[in-house]
Protein backbone atom coordinates (compact mmCIF):
# COMPACT_ATOMS: atom_id res chain seq x y z
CA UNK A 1 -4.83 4.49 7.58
CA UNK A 2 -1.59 6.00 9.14
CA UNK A 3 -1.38 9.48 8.03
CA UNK A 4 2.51 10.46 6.63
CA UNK A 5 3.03 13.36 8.56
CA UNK A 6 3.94 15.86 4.96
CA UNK A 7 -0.02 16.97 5.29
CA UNK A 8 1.64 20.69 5.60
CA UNK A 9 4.42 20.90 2.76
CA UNK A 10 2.88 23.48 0.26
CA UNK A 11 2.88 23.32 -3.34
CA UNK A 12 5.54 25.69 -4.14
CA UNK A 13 7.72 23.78 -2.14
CA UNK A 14 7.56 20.78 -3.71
CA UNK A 15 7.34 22.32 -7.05
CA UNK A 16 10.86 23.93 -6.07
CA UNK A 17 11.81 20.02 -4.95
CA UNK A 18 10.66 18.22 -8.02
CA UNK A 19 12.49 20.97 -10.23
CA UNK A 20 15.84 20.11 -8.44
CA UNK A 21 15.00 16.54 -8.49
CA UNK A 22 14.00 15.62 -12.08
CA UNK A 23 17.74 16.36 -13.76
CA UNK A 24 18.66 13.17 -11.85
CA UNK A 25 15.59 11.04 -12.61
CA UNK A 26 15.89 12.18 -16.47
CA UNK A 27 19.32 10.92 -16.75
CA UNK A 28 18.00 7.89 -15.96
CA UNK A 29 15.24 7.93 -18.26
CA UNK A 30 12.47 8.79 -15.83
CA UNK A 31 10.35 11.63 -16.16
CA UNK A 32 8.41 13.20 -13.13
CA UNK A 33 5.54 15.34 -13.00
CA UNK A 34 3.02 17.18 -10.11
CA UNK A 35 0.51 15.27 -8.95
CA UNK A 36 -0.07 16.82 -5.38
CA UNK A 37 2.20 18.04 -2.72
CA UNK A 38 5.25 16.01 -1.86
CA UNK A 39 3.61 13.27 -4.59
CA UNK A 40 4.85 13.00 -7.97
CA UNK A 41 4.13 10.54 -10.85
CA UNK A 42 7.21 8.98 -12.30
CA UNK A 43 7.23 7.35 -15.93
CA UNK A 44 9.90 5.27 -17.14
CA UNK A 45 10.25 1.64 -18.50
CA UNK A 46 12.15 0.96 -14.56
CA UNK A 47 8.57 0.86 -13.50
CA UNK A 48 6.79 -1.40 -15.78
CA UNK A 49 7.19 -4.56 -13.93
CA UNK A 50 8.47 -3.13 -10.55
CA UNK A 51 6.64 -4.50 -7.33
CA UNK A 52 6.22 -1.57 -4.34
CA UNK A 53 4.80 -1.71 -1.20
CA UNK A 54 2.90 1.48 -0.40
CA UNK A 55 4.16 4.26 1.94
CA UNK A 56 1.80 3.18 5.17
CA UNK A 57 3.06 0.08 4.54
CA UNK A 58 6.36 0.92 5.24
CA UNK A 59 6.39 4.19 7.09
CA UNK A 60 7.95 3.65 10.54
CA UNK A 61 9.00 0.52 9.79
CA UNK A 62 12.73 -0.90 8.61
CA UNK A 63 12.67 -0.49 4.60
CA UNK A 64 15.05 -3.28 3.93
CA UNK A 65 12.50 -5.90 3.18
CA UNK A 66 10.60 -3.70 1.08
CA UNK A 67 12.93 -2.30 -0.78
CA UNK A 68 13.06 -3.40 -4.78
CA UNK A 69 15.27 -6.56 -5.12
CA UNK A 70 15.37 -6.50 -8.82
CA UNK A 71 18.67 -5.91 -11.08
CA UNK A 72 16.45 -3.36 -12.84
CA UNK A 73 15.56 -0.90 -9.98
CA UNK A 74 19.26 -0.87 -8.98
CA UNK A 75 19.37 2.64 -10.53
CA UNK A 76 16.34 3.31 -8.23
CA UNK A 77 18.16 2.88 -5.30
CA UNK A 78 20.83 4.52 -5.85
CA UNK A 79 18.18 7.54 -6.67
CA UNK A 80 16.70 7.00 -3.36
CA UNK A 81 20.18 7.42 -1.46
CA UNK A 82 21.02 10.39 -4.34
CA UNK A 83 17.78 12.50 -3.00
CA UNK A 84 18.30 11.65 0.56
CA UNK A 85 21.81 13.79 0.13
CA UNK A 86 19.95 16.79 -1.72
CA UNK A 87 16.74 16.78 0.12
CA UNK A 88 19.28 16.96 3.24
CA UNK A 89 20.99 20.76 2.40
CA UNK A 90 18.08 21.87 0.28
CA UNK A 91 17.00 25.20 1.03
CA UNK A 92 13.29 24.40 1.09
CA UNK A 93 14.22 21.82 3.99
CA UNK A 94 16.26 24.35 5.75
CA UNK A 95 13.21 26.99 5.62
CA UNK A 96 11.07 24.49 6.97
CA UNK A 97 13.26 23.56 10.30
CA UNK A 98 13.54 27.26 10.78
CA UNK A 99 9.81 27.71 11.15
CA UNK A 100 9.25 24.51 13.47
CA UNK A 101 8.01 21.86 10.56
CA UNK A 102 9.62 18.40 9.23
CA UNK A 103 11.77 18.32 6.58
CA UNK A 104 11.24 16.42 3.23
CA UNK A 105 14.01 14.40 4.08
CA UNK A 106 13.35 11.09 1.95
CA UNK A 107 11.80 9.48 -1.28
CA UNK A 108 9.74 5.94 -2.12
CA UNK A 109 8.09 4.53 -4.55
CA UNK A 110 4.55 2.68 -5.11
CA UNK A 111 2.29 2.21 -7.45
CA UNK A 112 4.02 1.08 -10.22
CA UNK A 113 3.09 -1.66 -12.88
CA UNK A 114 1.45 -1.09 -16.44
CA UNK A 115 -2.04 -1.97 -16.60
CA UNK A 116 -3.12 -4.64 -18.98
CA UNK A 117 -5.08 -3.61 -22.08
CA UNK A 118 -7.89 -6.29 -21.63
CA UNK A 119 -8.26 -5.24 -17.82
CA UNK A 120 -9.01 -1.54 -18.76
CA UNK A 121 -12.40 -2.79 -20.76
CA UNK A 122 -13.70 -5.28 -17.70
CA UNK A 123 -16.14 -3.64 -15.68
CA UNK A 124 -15.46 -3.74 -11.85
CA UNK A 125 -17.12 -6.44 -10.99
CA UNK A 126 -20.93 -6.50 -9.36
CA UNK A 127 -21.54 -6.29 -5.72
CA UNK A 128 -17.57 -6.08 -4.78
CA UNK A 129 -17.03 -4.93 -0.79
CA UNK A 130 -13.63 -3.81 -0.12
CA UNK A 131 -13.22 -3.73 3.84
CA UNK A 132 -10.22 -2.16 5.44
CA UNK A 133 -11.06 -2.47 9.32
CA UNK A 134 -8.21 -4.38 10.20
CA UNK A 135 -5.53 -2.32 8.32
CA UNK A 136 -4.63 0.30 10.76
CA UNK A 137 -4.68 -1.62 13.47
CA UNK A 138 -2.26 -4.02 12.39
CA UNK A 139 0.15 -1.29 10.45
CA UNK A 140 0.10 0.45 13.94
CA UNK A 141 0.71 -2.99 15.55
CA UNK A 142 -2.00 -2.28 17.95
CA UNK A 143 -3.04 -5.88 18.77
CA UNK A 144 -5.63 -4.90 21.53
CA UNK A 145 -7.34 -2.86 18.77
CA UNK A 146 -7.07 -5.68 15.89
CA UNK A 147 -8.87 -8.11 17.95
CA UNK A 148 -11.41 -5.73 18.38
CA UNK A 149 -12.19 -4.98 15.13
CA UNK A 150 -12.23 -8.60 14.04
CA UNK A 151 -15.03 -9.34 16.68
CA UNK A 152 -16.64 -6.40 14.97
CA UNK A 153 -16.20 -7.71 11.38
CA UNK A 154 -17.68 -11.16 13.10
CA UNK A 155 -20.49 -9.06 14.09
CA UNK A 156 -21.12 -7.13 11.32
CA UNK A 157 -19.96 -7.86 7.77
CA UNK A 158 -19.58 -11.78 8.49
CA UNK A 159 -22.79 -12.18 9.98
CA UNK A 160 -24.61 -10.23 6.77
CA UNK A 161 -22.12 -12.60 4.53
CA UNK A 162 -23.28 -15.69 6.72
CA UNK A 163 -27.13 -14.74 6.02
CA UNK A 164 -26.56 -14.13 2.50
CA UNK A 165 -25.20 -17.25 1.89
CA UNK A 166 -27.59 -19.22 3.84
CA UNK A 167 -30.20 -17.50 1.35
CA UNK A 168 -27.89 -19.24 -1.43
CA UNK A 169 -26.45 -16.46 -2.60
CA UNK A 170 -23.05 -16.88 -4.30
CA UNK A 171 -20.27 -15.02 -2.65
CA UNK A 172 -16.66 -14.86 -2.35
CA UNK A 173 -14.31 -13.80 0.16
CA UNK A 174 -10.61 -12.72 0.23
CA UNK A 175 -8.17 -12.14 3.35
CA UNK A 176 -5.51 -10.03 1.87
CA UNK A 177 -2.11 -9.43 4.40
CA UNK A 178 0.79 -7.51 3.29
CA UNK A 179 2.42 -10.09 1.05
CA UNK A 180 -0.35 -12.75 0.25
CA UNK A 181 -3.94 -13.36 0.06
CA UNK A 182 -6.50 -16.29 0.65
CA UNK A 183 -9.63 -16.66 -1.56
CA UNK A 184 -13.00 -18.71 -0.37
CA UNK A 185 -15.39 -19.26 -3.05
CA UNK A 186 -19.26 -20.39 -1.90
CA UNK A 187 -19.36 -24.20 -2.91
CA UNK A 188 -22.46 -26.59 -2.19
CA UNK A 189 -20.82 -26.83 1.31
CA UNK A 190 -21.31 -23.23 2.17
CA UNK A 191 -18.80 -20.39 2.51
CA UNK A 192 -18.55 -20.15 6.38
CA UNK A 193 -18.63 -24.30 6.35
CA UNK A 194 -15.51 -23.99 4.25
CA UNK A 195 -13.90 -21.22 5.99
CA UNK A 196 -14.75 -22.79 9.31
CA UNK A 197 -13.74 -26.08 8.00
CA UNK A 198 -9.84 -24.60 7.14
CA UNK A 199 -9.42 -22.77 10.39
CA UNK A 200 -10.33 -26.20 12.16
CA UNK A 201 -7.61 -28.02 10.18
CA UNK A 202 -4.79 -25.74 11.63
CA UNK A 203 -5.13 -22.68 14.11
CA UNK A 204 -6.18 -19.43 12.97
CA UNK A 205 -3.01 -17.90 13.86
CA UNK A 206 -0.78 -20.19 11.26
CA UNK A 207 -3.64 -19.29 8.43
CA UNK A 208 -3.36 -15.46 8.87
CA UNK A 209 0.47 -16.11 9.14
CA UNK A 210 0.19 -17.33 5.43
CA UNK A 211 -0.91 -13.58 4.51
């Protein structure tokens, strides 16, 4: 994962920046509160059915696209451009160019939603394998390097997912991109029959496109 360079912003300064930030968020109806340096939580009904992207999704990248298209988070935006203008004269900021380091010259926001009651009692479920080889690569846009870890993952992971499934195992597999995902489920067939079977009826770049 790309690493937002903030790693050295201390937590006195953004103590100081939350406290001259949250008058603006509360006339809105949003409270914030600490969490870790330069990351706050932020609670307000704005956020209950907002859809984010997450900062390494968009860091470096044009915000446009990702930016909230709702009627609701139009007072979100405008909070964005509001701390943008403070963040910009704020002594904190000012201390920090004096000594050599980057300012905290912008705000986003991710991870918003309300979780549903019935999903907090489900267990995770059994045997679940979350791999993330291909996300840096391709959030860097480093295409040498995203080959290369796919013929890795065909190595690796696919082959033990290939073996398991030849011992009948069930199994099910997700490709997840930045605004979609495609699920396989193991039918009588076979997973890698299937999967094989879909990137045969149209090339694998127009499948991965989909994501």
């Amino acid at each position: 994962m790309r690493q937002i360079p903030m790693q050295d912003l201390t937590r006195d300064e953004s103590d100081t920046l939350l406290a001259a930030m949250a008058p603006f968020f509360e006339q809105d109806g949003i409270r914030l509160y600490p969490l870790e340096p330069g990351r706050w939580l932020a609670r307000g009904k704005v956020f209950a059915n907002l859809r984010t992207a997450s900062p390494d999704r968009v860091h470096g990248r044009n915000l446009e696209p990702w930016m909230p298209g709702t009627a609701e988070a139009g007072g979100l935006i405008r909070l964005v451009s509001e701390m943008q203008m403070l963040l910009y004269t704020h002594p904190v900021n000012d201390a920090r160019e004096a000594r050599g380091s980057l300012p905290a010259n912008a705000l986003w926001f991710s991870g918003a939603g309300m979780m549903p009651k019935e999903s907090a009692k489900q267990p995770s479920p059994q045997g679940l394998q979350v791999i993330d080889a291909l996300k840096e690569a391709a959030l860097n846009e480093d295409w040498t390097a995203w080959a290369g870890a796919w013929q890795t993952l065909d190595a690796t992971a696919m082959a033990d997912l290939l073996a398991a499934q030849t011992g009948g195992e069930p199994l099910q597999l997700t490709l997840c991109g930045e605004r979609h995902a495609q699920t396989w489920v193991a039918q009588p067939l076979g997973l890698m029959q299937k999967i094989k079977a879909k990137f045969a009826s149209q090339p694998l770049s127009s499948l991965l496109s989909s994501l």
